[in-house]
N, C-alpha and C. Protein backbone atom coordinates (compact mmCIF):
# COMPACT_ATOMS: atom_id res chain seq x y z
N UNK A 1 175.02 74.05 47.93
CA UNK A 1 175.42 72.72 47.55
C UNK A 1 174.84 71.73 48.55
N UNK A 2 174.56 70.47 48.37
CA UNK A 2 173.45 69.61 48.89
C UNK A 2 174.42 68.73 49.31
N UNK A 3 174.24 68.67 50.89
CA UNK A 3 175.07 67.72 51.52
C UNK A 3 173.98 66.25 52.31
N UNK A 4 174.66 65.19 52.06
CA UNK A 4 173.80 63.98 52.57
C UNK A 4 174.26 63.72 53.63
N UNK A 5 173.86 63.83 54.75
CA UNK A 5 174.35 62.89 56.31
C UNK A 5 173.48 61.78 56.07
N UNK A 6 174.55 60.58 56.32
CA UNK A 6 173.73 59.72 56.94
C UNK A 6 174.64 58.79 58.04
N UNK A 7 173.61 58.96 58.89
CA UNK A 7 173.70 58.42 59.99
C UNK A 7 173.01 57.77 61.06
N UNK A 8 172.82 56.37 61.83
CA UNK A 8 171.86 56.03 62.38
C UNK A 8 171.16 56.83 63.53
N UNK A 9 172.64 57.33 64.29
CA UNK A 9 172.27 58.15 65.25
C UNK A 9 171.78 60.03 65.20
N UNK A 10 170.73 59.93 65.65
CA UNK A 10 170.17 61.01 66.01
C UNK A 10 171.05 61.90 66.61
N UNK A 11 171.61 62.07 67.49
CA UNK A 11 172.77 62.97 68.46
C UNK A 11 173.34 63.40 67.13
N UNK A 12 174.63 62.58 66.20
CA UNK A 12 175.40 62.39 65.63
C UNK A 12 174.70 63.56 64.11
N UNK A 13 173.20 63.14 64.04
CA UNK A 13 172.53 64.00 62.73
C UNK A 13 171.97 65.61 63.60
N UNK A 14 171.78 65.69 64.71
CA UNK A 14 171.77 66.93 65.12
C UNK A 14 172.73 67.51 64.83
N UNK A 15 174.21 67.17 65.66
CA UNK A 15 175.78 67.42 66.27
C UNK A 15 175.90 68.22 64.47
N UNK A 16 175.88 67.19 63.21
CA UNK A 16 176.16 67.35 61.67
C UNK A 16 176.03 68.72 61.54
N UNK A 17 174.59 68.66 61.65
CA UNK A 17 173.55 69.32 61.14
C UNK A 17 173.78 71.03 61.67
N UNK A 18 174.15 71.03 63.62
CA UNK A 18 174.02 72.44 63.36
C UNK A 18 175.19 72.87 63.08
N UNK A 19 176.65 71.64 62.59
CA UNK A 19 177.81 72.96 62.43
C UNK A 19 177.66 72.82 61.25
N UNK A 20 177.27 72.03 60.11
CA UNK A 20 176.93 72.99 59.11
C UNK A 20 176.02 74.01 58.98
N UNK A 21 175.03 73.82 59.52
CA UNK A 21 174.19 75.04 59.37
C UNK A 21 175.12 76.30 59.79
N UNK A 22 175.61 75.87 60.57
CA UNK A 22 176.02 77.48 61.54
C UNK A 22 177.05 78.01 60.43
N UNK A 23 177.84 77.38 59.99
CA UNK A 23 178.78 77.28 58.90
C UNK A 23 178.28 77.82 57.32
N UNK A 24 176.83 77.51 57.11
CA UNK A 24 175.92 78.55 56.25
C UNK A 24 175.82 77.44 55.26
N UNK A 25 176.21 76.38 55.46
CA UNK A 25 175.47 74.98 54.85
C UNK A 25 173.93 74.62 55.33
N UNK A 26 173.21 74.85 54.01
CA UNK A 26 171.56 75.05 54.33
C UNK A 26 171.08 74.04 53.84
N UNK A 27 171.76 73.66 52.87
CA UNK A 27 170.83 72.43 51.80
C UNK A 27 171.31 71.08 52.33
N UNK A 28 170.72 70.90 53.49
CA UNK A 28 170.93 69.42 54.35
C UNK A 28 170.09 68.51 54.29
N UNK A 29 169.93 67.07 53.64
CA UNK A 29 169.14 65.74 53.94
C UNK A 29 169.91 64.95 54.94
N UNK A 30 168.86 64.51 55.26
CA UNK A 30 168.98 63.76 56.93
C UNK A 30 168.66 61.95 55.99
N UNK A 31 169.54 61.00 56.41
CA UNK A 31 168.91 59.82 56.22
C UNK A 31 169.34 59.24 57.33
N UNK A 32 168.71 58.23 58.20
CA UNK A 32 169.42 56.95 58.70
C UNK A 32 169.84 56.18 58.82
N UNK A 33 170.03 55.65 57.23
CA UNK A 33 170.23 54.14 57.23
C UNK A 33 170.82 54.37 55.72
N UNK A 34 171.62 53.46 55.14
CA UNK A 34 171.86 53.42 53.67
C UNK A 34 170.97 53.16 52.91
N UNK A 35 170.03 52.46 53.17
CA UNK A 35 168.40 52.72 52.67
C UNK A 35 167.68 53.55 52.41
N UNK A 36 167.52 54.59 53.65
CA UNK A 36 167.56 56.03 53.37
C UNK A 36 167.84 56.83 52.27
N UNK A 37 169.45 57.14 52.64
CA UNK A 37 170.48 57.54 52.19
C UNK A 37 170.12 56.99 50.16
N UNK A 38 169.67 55.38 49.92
CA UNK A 38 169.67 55.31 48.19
C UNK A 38 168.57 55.44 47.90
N UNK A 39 167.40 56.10 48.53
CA UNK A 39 166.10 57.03 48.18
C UNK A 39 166.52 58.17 47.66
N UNK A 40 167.06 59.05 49.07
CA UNK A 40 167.43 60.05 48.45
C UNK A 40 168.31 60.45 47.37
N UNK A 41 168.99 59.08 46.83
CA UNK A 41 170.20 59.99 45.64
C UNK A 41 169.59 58.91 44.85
N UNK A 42 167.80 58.23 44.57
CA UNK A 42 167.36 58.10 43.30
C UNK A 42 167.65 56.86 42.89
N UNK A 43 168.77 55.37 44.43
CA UNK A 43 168.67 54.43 43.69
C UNK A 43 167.91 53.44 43.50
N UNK A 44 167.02 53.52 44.31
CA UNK A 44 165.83 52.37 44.46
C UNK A 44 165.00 52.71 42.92
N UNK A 45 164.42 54.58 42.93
CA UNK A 45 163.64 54.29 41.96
C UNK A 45 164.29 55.06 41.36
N UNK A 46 165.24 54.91 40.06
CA UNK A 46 166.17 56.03 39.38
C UNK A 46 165.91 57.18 38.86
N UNK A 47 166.23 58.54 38.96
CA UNK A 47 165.46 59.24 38.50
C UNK A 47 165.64 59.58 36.80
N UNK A 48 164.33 60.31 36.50
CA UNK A 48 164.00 59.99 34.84
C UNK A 48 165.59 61.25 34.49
N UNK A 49 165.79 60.49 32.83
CA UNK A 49 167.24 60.37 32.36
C UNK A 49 168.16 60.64 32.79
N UNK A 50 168.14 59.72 34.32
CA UNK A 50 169.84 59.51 34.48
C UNK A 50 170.41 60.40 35.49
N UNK A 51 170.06 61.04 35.49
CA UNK A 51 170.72 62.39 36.27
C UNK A 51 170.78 62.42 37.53
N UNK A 52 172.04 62.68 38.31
CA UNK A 52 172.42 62.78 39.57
C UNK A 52 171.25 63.55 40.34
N UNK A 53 170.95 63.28 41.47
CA UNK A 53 170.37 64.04 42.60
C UNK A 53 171.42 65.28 42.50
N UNK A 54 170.77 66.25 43.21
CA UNK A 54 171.28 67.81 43.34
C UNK A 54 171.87 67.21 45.35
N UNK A 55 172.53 66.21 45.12
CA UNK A 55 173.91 66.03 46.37
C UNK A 55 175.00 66.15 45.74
N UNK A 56 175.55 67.07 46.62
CA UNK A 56 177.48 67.64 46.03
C UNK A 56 178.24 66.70 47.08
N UNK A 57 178.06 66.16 48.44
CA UNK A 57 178.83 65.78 49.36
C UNK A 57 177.96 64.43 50.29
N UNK A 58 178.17 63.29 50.37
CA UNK A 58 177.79 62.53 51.31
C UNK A 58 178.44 62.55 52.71
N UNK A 59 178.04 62.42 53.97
CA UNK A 59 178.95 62.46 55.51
C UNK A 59 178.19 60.98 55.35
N UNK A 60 178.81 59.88 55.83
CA UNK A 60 178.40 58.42 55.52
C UNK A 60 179.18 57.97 56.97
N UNK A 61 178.56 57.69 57.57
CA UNK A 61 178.57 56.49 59.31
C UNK A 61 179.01 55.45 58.87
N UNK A 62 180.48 55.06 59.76
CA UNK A 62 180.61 53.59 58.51
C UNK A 62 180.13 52.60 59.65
N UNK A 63 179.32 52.70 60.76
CA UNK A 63 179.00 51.28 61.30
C UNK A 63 177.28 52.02 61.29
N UNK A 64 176.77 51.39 60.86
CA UNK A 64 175.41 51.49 60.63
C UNK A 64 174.47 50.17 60.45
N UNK A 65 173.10 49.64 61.00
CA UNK A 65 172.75 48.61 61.51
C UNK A 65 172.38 47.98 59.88
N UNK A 66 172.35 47.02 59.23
CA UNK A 66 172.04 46.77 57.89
C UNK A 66 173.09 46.64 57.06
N UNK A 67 172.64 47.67 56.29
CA UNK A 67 174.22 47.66 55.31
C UNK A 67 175.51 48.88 55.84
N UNK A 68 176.62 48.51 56.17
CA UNK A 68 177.50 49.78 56.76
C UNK A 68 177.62 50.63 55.84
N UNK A 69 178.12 51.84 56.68
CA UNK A 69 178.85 52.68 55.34
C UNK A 69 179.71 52.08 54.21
N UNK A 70 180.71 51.19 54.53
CA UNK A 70 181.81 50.68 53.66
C UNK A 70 181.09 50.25 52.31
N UNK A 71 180.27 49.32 52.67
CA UNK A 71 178.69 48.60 51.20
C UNK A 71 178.39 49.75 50.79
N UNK A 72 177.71 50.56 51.58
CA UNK A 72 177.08 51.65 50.85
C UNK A 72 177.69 52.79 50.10
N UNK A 73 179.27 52.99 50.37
CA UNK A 73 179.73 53.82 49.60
C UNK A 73 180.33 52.94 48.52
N UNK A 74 180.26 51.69 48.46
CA UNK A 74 180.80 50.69 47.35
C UNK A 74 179.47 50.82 46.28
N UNK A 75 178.49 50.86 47.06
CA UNK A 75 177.37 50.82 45.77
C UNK A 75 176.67 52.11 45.03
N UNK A 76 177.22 52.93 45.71
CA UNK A 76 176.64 54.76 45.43
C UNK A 76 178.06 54.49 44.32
N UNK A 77 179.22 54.15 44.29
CA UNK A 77 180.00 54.62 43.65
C UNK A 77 180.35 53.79 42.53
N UNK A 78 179.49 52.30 42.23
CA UNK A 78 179.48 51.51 41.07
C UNK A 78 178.32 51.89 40.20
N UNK A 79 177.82 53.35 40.72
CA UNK A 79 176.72 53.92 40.04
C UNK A 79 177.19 55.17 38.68
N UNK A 80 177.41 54.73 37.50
CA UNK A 80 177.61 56.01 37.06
C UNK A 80 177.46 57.15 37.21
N UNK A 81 175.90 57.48 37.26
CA UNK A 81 175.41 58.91 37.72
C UNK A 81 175.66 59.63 39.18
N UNK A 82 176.65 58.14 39.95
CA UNK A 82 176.80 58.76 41.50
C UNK A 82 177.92 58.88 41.89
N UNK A 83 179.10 58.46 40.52
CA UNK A 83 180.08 57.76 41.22
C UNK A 83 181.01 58.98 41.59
N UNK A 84 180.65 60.26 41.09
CA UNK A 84 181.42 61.51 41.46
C UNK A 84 180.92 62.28 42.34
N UNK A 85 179.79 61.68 43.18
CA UNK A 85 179.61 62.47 44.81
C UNK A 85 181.09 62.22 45.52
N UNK A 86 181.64 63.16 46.13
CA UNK A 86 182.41 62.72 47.43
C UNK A 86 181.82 61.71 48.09
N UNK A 87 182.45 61.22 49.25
CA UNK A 87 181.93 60.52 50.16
C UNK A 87 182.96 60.47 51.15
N UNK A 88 182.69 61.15 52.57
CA UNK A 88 183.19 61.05 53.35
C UNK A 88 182.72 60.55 54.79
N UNK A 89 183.75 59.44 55.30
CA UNK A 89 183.12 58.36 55.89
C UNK A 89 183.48 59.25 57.52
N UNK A 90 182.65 58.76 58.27
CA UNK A 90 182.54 59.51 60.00
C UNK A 90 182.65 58.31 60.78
N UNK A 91 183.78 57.91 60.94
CA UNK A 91 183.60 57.25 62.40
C UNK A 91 184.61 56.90 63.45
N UNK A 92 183.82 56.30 64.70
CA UNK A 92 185.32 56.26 65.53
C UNK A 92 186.06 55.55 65.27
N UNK A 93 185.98 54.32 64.35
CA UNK A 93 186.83 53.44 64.01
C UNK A 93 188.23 54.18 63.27
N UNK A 94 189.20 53.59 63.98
CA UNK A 94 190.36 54.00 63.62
C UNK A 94 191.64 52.79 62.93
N UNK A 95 191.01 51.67 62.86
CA UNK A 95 192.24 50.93 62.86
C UNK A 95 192.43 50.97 61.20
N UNK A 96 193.80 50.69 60.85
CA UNK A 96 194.28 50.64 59.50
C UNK A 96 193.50 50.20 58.44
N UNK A 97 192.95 48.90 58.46
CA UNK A 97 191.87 48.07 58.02
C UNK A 97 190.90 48.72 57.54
N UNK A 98 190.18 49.43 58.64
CA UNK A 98 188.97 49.74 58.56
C UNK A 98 189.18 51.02 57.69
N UNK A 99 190.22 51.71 57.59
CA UNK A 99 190.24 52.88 56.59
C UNK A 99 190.75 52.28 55.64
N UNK A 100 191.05 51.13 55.18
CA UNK A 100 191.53 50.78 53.99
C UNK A 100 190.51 50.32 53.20
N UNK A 101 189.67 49.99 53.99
CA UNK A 101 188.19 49.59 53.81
C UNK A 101 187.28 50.43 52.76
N UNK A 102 187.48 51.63 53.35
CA UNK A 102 186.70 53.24 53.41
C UNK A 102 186.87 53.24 52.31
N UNK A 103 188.14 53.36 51.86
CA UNK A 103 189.20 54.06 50.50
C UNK A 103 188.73 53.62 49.67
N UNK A 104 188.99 52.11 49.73
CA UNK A 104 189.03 50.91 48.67
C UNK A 104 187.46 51.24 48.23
N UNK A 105 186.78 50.91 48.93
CA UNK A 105 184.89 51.15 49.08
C UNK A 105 184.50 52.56 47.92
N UNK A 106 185.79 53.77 48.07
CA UNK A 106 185.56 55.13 47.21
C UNK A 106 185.47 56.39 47.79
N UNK A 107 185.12 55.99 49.39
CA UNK A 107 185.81 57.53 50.33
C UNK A 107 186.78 58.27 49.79
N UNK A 108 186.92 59.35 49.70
CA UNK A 108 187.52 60.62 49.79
C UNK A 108 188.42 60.87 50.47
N UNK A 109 187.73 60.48 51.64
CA UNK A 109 188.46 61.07 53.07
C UNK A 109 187.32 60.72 54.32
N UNK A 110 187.98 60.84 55.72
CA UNK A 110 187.71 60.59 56.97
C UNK A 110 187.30 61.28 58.04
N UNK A 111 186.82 61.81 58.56
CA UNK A 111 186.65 61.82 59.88
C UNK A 111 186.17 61.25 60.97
N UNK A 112 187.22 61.19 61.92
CA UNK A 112 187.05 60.60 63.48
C UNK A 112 186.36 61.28 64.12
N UNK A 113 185.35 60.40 64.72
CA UNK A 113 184.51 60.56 65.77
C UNK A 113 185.03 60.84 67.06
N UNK A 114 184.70 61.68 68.27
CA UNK A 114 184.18 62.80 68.19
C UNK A 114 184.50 63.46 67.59
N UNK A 115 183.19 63.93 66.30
CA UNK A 115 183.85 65.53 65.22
C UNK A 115 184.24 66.63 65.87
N UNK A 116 185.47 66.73 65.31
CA UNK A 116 185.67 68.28 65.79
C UNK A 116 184.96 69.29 64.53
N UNK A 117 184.19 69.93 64.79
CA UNK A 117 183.78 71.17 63.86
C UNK A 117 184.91 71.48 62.87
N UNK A 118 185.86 72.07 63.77
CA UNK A 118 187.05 72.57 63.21
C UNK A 118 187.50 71.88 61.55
N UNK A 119 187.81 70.61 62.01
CA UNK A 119 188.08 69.66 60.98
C UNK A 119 186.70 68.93 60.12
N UNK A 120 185.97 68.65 60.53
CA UNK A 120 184.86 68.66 59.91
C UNK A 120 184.54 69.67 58.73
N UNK A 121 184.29 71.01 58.88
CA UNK A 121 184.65 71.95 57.75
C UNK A 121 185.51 72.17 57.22
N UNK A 122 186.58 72.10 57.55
CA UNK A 122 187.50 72.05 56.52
C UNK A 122 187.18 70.86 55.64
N UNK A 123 187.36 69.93 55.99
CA UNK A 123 187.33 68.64 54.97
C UNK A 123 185.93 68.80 54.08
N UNK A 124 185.02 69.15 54.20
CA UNK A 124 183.74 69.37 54.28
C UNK A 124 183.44 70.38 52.83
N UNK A 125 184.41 71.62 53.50
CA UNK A 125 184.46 72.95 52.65
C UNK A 125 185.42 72.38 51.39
N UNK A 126 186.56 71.32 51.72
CA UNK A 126 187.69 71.19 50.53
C UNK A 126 186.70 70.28 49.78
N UNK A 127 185.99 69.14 50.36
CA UNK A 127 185.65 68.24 49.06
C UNK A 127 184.02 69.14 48.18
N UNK A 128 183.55 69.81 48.46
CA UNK A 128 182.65 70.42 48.19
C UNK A 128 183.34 71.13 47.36
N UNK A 129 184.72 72.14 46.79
CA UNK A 129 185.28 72.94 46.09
C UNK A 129 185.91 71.92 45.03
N UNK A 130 186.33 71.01 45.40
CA UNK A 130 186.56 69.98 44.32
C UNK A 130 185.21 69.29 43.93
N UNK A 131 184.21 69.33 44.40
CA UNK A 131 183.24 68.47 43.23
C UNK A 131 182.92 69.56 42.81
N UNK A 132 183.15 70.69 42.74
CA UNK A 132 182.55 72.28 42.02
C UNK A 132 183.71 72.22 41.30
N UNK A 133 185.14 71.65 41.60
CA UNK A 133 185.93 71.83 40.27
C UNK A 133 185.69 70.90 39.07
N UNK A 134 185.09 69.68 39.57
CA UNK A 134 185.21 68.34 39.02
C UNK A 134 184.38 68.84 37.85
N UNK A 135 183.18 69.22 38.54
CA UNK A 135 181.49 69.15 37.89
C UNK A 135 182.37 70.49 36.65
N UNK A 136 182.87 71.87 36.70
CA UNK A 136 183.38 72.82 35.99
C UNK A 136 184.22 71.91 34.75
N UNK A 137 184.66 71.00 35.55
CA UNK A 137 185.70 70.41 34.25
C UNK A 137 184.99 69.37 33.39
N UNK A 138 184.05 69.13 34.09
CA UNK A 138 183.03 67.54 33.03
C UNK A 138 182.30 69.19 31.85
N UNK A 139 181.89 69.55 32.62
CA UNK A 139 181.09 70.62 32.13
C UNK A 139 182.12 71.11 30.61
N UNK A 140 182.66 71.30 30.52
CA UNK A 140 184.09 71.99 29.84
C UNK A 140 184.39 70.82 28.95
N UNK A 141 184.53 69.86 29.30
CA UNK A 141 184.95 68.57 28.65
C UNK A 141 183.96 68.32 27.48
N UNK A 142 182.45 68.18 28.52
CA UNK A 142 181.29 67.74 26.96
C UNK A 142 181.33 69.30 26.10
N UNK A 143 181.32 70.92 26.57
CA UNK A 143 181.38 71.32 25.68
C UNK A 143 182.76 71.31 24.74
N UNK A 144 184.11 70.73 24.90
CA UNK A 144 184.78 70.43 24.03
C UNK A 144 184.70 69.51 22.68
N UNK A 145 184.10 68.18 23.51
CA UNK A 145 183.85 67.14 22.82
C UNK A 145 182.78 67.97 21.88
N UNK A 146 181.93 68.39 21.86
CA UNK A 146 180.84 69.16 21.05
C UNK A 146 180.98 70.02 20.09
N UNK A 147 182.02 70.67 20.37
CA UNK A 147 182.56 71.72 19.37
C UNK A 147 183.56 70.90 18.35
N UNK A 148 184.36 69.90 19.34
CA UNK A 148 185.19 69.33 18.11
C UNK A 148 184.58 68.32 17.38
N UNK A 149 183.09 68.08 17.83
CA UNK A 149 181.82 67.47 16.67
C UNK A 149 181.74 68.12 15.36
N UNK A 150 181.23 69.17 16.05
CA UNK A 150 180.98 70.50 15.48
C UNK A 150 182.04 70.55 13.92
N UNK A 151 183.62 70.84 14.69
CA UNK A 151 184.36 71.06 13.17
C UNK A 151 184.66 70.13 12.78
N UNK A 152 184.61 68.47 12.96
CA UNK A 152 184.94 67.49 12.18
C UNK A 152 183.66 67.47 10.60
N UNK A 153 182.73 67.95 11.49
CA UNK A 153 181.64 67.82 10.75
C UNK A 153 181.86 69.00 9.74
N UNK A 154 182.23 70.04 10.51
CA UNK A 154 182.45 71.12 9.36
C UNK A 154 183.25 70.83 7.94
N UNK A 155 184.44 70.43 8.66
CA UNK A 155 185.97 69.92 7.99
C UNK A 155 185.17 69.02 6.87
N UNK A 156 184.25 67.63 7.44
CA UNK A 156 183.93 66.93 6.01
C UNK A 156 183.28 67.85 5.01
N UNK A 157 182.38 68.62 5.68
CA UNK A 157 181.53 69.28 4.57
C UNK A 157 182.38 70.43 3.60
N UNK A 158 183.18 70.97 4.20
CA UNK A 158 184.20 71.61 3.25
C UNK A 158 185.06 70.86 1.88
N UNK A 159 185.71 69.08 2.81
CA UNK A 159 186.00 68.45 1.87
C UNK A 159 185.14 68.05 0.74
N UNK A 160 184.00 67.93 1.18
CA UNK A 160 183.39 67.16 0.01
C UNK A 160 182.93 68.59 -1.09
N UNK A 161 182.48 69.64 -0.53
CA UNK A 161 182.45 70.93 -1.21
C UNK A 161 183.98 71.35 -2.26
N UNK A 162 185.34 70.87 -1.59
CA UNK A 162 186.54 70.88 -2.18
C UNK A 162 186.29 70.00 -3.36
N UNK A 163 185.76 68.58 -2.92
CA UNK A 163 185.69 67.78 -4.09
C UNK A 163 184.98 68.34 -5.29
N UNK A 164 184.37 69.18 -5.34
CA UNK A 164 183.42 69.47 -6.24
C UNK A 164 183.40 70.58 -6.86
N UNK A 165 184.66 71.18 -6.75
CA UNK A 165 185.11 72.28 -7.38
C UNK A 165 186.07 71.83 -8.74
């Protein structure tokens, strides 16, 4: 599953980078900037019909030089095709505000800077099992909607076959 760091700092995209790796998270993009970061998930140039980038999880820096995290998870998530990435915001900012910020913006969830590993995967490992539940249940949903195409369509063609008996 394809996780997005972004973050300005270098230290901070190493530090990411090897406890997921070590953790057996392989499919890692690196961005720096929220600029970055809407290359890689396809918003500058959209990709052809529509379809989400192969990212299951964003780690999003919410003080970043340009646009912060807070903008940038406001605009990944007024995106149809994006608006069901997680997004979980990293930083030291702690005051009430600033996580109300996060939320409101479409965060998930938080982590405080300095990451602890510990908590980092967990949160990491839980929202990654929920967009694998999410994605199972959209999945499930259009083939419902499809099948109950399926017998409405059947159902008329029987009626009108009824009619004609």
């Amino acid at each position: 599953m394809g996780i997005l760091i972004v973050d300005d700092s270098p230290d901070q995209q190493l530090l990411l980078k090897a406890v997921l790796n070590k953790a057996g998270h392989q499919d890692l993009l690196i961005a720096d900037s929220a600029a970055s970061a809407y290359d890689h998930l396809g918003i500058n140039q959209p990709q052809p019909n529509g379809q989400a980038p192969a990212i299951d999880l964003i780690l999003m820096d919410f003080l970043m030089p340009g646009i912060d995290g807070v903008a940038a998870t406001q605009r990944i998530k007024s995106l149809e095709n994006l608006r069901d990435i997680p997004v979980i915001v990293v930083t030291a900012k702690t005051a009430l505000g600033d996580l109300q910020a996060a939320f409101a913006a479409g965060a998930m969830d938080f982590i405080t800077k300095p990451v602890n590993s510990v908590e980092l995967l967990a949160r990491v490992n839980s929202a990654l099992m929920l967009k694998k539940e999410m994605d199972c249940r959209k999945t499930r949903e259009m083939e419902l909607r499809r099948s109950n195409a399926e017998l409405q369509q059947a159902l008329r063609e029987v009626k009108v076959l009824k009619g004609l008996v």
